[in-house]
C-alpha atoms as a PDB file:
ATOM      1  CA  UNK A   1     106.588  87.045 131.047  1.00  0.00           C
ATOM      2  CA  UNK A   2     108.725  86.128 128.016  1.00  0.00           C
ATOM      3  CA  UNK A   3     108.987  82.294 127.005  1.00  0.00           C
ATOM      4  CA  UNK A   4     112.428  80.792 126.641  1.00  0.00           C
ATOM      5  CA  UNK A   5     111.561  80.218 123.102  1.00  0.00           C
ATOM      6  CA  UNK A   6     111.345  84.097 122.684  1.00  0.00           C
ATOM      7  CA  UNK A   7     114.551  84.967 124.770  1.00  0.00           C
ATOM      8  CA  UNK A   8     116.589  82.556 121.995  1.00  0.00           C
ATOM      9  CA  UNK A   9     115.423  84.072 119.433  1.00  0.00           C
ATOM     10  CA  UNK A  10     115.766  87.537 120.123  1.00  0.00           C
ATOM     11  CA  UNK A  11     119.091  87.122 121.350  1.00  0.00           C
ATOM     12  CA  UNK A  12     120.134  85.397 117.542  1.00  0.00           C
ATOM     13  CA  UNK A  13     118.657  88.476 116.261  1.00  0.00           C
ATOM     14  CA  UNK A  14     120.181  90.800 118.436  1.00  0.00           C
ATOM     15  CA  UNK A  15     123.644  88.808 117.425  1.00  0.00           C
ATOM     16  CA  UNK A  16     122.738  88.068 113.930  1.00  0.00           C
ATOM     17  CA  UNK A  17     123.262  84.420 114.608  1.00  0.00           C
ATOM     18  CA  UNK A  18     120.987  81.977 112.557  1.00  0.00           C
ATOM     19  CA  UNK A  19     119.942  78.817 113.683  1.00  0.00           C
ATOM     20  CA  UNK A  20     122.170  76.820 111.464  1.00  0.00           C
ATOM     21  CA  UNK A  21     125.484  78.908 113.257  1.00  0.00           C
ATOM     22  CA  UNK A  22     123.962  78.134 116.579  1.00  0.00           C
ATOM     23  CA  UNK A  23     123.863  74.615 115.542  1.00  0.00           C
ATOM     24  CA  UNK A  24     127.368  74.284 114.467  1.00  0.00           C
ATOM     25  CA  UNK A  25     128.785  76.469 117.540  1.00  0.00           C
ATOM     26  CA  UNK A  26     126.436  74.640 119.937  1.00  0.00           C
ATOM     27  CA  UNK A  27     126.138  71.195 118.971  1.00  0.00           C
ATOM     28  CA  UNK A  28     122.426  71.500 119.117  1.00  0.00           C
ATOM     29  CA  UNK A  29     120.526  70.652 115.842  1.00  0.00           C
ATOM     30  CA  UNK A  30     119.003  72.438 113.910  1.00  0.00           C
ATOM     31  CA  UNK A  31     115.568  71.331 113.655  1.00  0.00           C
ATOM     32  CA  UNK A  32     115.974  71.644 117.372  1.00  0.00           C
ATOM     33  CA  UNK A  33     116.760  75.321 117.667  1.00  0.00           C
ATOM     34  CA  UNK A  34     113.724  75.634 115.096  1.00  0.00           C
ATOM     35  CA  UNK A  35     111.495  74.243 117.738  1.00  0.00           C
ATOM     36  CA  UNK A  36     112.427  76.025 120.658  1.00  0.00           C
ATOM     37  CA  UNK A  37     112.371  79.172 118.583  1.00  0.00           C
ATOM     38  CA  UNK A  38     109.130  78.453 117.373  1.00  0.00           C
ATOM     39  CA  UNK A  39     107.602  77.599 121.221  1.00  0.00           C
ATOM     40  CA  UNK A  40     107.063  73.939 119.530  1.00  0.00           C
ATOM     41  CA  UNK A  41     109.170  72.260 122.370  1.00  0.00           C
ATOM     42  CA  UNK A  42     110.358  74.007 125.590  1.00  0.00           C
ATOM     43  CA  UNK A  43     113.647  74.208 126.783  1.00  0.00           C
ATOM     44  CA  UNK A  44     115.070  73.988 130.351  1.00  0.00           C
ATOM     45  CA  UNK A  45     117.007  77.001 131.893  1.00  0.00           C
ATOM     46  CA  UNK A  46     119.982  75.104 131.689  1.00  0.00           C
ATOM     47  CA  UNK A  47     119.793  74.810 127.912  1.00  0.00           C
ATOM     48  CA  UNK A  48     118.986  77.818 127.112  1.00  0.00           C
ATOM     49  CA  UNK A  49     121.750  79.234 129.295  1.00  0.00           C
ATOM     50  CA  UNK A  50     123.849  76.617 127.350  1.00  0.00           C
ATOM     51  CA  UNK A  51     122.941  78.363 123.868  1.00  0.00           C
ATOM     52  CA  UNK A  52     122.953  82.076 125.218  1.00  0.00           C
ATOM     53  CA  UNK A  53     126.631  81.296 126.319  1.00  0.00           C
ATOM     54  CA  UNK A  54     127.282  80.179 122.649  1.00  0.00           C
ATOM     55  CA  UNK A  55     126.212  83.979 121.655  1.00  0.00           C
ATOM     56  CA  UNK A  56     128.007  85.705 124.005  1.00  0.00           C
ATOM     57  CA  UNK A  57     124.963  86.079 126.860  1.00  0.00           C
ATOM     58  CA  UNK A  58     123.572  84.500 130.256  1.00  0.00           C
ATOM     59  CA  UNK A  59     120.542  83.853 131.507  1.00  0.00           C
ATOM     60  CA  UNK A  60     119.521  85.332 134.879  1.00  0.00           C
ATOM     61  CA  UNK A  61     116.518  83.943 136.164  1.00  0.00           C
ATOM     62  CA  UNK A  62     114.928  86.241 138.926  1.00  0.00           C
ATOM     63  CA  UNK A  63     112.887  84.714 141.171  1.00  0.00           C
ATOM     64  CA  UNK A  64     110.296  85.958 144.057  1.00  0.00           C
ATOM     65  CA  UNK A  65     108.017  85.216 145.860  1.00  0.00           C
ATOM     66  CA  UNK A  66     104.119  85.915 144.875  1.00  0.00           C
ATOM     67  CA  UNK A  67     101.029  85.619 146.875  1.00  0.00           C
ATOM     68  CA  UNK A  68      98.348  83.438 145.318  1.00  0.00           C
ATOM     69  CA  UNK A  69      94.973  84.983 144.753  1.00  0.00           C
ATOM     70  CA  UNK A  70      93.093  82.481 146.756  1.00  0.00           C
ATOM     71  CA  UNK A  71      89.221  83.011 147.297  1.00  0.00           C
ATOM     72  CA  UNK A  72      88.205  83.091 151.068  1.00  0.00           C
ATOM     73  CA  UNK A  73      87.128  79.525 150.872  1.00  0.00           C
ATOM     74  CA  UNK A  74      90.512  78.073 149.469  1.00  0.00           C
ATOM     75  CA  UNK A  75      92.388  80.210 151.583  1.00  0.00           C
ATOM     76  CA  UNK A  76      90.423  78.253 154.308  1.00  0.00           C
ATOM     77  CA  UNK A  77      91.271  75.142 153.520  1.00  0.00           C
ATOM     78  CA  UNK A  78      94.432  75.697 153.094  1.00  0.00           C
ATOM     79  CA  UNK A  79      95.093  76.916 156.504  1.00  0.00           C
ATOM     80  CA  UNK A  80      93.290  74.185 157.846  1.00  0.00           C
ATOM     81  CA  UNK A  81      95.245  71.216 155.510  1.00  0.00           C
ATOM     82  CA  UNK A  82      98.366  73.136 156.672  1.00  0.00           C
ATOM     83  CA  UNK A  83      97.542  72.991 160.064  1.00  0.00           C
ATOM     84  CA  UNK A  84      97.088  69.057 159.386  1.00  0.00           C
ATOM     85  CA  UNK A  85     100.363  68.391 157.779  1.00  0.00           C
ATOM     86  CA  UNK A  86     102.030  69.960 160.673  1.00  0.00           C
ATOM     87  CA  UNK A  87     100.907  67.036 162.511  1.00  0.00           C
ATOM     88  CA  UNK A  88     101.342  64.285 159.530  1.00  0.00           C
ATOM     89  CA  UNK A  89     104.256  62.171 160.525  1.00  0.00           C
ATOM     90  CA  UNK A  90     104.579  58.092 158.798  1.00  0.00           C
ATOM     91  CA  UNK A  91     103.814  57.008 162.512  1.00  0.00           C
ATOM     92  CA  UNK A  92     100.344  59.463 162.284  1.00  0.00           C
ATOM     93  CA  UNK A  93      99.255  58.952 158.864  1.00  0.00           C
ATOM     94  CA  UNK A  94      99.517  55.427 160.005  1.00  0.00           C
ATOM     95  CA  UNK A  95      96.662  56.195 162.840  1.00  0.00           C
ATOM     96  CA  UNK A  96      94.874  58.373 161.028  1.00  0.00           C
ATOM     97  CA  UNK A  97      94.933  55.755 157.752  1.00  0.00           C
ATOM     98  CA  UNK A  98      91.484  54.357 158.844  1.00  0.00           C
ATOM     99  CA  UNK A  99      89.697  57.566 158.991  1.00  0.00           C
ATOM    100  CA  UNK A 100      91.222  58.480 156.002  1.00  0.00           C
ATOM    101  CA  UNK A 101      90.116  55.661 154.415  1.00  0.00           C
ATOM    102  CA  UNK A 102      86.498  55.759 155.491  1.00  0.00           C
ATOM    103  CA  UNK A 103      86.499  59.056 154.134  1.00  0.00           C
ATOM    104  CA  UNK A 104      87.066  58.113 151.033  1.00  0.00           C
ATOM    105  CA  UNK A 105      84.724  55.544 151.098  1.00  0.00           C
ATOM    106  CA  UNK A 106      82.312  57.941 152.077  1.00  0.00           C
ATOM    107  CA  UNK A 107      82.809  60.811 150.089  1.00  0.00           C
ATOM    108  CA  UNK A 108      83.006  58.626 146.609  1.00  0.00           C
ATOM    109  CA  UNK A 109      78.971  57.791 146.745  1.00  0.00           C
ATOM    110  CA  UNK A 110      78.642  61.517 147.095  1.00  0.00           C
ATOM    111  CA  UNK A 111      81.071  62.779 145.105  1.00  0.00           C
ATOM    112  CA  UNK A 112      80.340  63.284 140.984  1.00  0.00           C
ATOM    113  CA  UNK A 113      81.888  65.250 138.052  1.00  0.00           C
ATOM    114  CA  UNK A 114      84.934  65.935 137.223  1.00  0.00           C
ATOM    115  CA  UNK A 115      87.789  67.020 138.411  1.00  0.00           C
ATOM    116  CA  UNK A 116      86.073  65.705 142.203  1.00  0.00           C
ATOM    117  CA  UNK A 117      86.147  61.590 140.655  1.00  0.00           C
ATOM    118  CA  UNK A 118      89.606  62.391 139.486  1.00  0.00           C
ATOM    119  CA  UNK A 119      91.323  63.817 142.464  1.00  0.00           C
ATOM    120  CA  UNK A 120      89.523  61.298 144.885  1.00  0.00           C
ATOM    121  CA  UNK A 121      91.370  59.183 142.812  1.00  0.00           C
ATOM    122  CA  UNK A 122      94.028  60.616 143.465  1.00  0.00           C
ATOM    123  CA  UNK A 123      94.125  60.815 147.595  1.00  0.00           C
ATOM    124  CA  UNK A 124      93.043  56.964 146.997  1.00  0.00           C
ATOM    125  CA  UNK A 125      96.809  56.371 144.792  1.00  0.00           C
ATOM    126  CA  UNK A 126      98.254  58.640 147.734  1.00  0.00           C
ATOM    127  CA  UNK A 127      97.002  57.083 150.174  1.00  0.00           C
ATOM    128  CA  UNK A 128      96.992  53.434 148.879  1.00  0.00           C
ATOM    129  CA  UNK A 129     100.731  53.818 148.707  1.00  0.00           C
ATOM    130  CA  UNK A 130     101.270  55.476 151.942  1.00  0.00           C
ATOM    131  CA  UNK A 131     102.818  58.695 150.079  1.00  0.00           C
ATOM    132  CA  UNK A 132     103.538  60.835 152.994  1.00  0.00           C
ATOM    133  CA  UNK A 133     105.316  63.633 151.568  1.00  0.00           C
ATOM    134  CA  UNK A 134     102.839  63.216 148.525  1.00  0.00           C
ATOM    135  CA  UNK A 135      99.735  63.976 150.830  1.00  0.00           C
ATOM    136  CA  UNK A 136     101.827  66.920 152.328  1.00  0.00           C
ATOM    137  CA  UNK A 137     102.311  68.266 148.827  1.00  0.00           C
ATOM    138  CA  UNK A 138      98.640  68.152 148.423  1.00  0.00           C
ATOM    139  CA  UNK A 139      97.747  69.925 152.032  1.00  0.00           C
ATOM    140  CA  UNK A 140     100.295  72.696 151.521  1.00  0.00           C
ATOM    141  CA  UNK A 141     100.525  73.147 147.237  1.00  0.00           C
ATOM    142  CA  UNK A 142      99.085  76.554 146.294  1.00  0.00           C
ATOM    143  CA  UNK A 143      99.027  75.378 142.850  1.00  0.00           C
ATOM    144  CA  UNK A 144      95.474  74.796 141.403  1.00  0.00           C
ATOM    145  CA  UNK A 145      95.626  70.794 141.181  1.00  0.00           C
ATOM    146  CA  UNK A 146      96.176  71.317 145.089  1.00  0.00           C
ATOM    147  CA  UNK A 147      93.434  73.564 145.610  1.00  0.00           C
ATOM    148  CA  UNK A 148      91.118  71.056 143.610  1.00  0.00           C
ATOM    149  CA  UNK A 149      92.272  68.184 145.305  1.00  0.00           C
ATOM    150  CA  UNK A 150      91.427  69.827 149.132  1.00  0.00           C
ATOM    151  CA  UNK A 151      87.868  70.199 147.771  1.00  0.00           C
ATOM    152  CA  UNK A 152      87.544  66.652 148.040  1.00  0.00           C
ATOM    153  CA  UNK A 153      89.750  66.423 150.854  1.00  0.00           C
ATOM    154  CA  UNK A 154      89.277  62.799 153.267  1.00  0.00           C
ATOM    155  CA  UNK A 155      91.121  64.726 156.048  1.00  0.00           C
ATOM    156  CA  UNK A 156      88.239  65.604 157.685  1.00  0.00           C
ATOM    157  CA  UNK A 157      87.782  64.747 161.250  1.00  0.00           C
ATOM    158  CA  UNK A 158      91.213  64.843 161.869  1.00  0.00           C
ATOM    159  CA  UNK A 159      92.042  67.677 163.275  1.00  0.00           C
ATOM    160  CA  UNK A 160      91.183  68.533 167.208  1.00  0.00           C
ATOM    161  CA  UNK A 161      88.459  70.751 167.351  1.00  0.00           C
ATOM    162  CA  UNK A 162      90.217  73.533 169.097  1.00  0.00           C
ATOM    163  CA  UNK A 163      92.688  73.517 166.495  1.00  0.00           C
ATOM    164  CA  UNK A 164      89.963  73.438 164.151  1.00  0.00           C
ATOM    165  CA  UNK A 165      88.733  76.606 165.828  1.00  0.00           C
ATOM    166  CA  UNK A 166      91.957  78.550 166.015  1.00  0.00           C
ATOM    167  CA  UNK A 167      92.510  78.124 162.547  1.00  0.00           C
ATOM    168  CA  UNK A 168      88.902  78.806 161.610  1.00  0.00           C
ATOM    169  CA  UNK A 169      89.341  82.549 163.831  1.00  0.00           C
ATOM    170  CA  UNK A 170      92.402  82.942 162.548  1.00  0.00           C
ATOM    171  CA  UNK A 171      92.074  82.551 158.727  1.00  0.00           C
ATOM    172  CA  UNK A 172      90.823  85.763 156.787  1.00  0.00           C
END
């Protein structure tokens, strides 16, 4: 996968244009074309799309859908914390806040090392604040934060048993 950095620059080579032209045709300094030609600072799509233009080019970002390579036991928990937040409503989180809470309490004197103290932390901030969509994020994100934060997850106990099951059956 090519950086944005990398797609500026080879497009100025490919049109000859330095970075002091781009500057003056784009209104975009030039110690600031230096950086994102360099990888120094990122640029959104939107710039960069903004100083392709400026050459003559657009960006076309492709996306698509990818599977995550989750290990049996993420892939577990996942289904399970997805199964939850099917259910997670401000009226439920409300009646489940207790449990939630006690879980916490519970899991901190057993919990130790990083990046468990940190993300118990974190369910505590979600939590604490009654972040809804926040703790939704957390049951359903495939990204690794996610996956780390469900191995410390205070959602036990929370879902029926035969739902518990189903999942449990169902999940490879």
């Amino acid at each position: 996968m090519t950086g944005r950095g990398e797609v500026l620059r080879k497009v100025m080579s490919k049109t000859g244009t330095t970075q002091s032209e781009l500057s003056r045709i784009s209104g975009v300094r030039q110690p600031s074309i230096s950086q994102f030609v360099s990888g120094k600072v990122d640029l959104s799509d939107e710039q960069l799309d903004r100083l392709l233009s400026c050459m003559g080019f657009r960006l076309e970002v492709i996306r698509r859908p990818v599977e995550p390579d989750l290990n049996r036991s993420e892939r577990r928990s996942w289904e399970l914390h997805r199964r939850l937040s099917s259910h997670l409503t401000r009226s439920t989180f409300e009646q489940w806040r207790p449990t939630i809470e006690g879980n916490i309490k519970r899991l901190r004197g057993r919990v130790n090392g990083q990046p468990h103290i940190r993300n118990l932390r974190r369910w505590q901030s979600l939590v604490e604040t009654g972040d809804v969509l926040g703790i939704q994020r957390v049951l359903t994100g495939l990204d690794r934060e996610s996956i780390e934060m469900r191995e410390v997850s205070p959602m036990g106990g929370l879902l029926a048993q035969d739902e518990r099951m189903e999942v449990l059956t169902g999940a490879v």
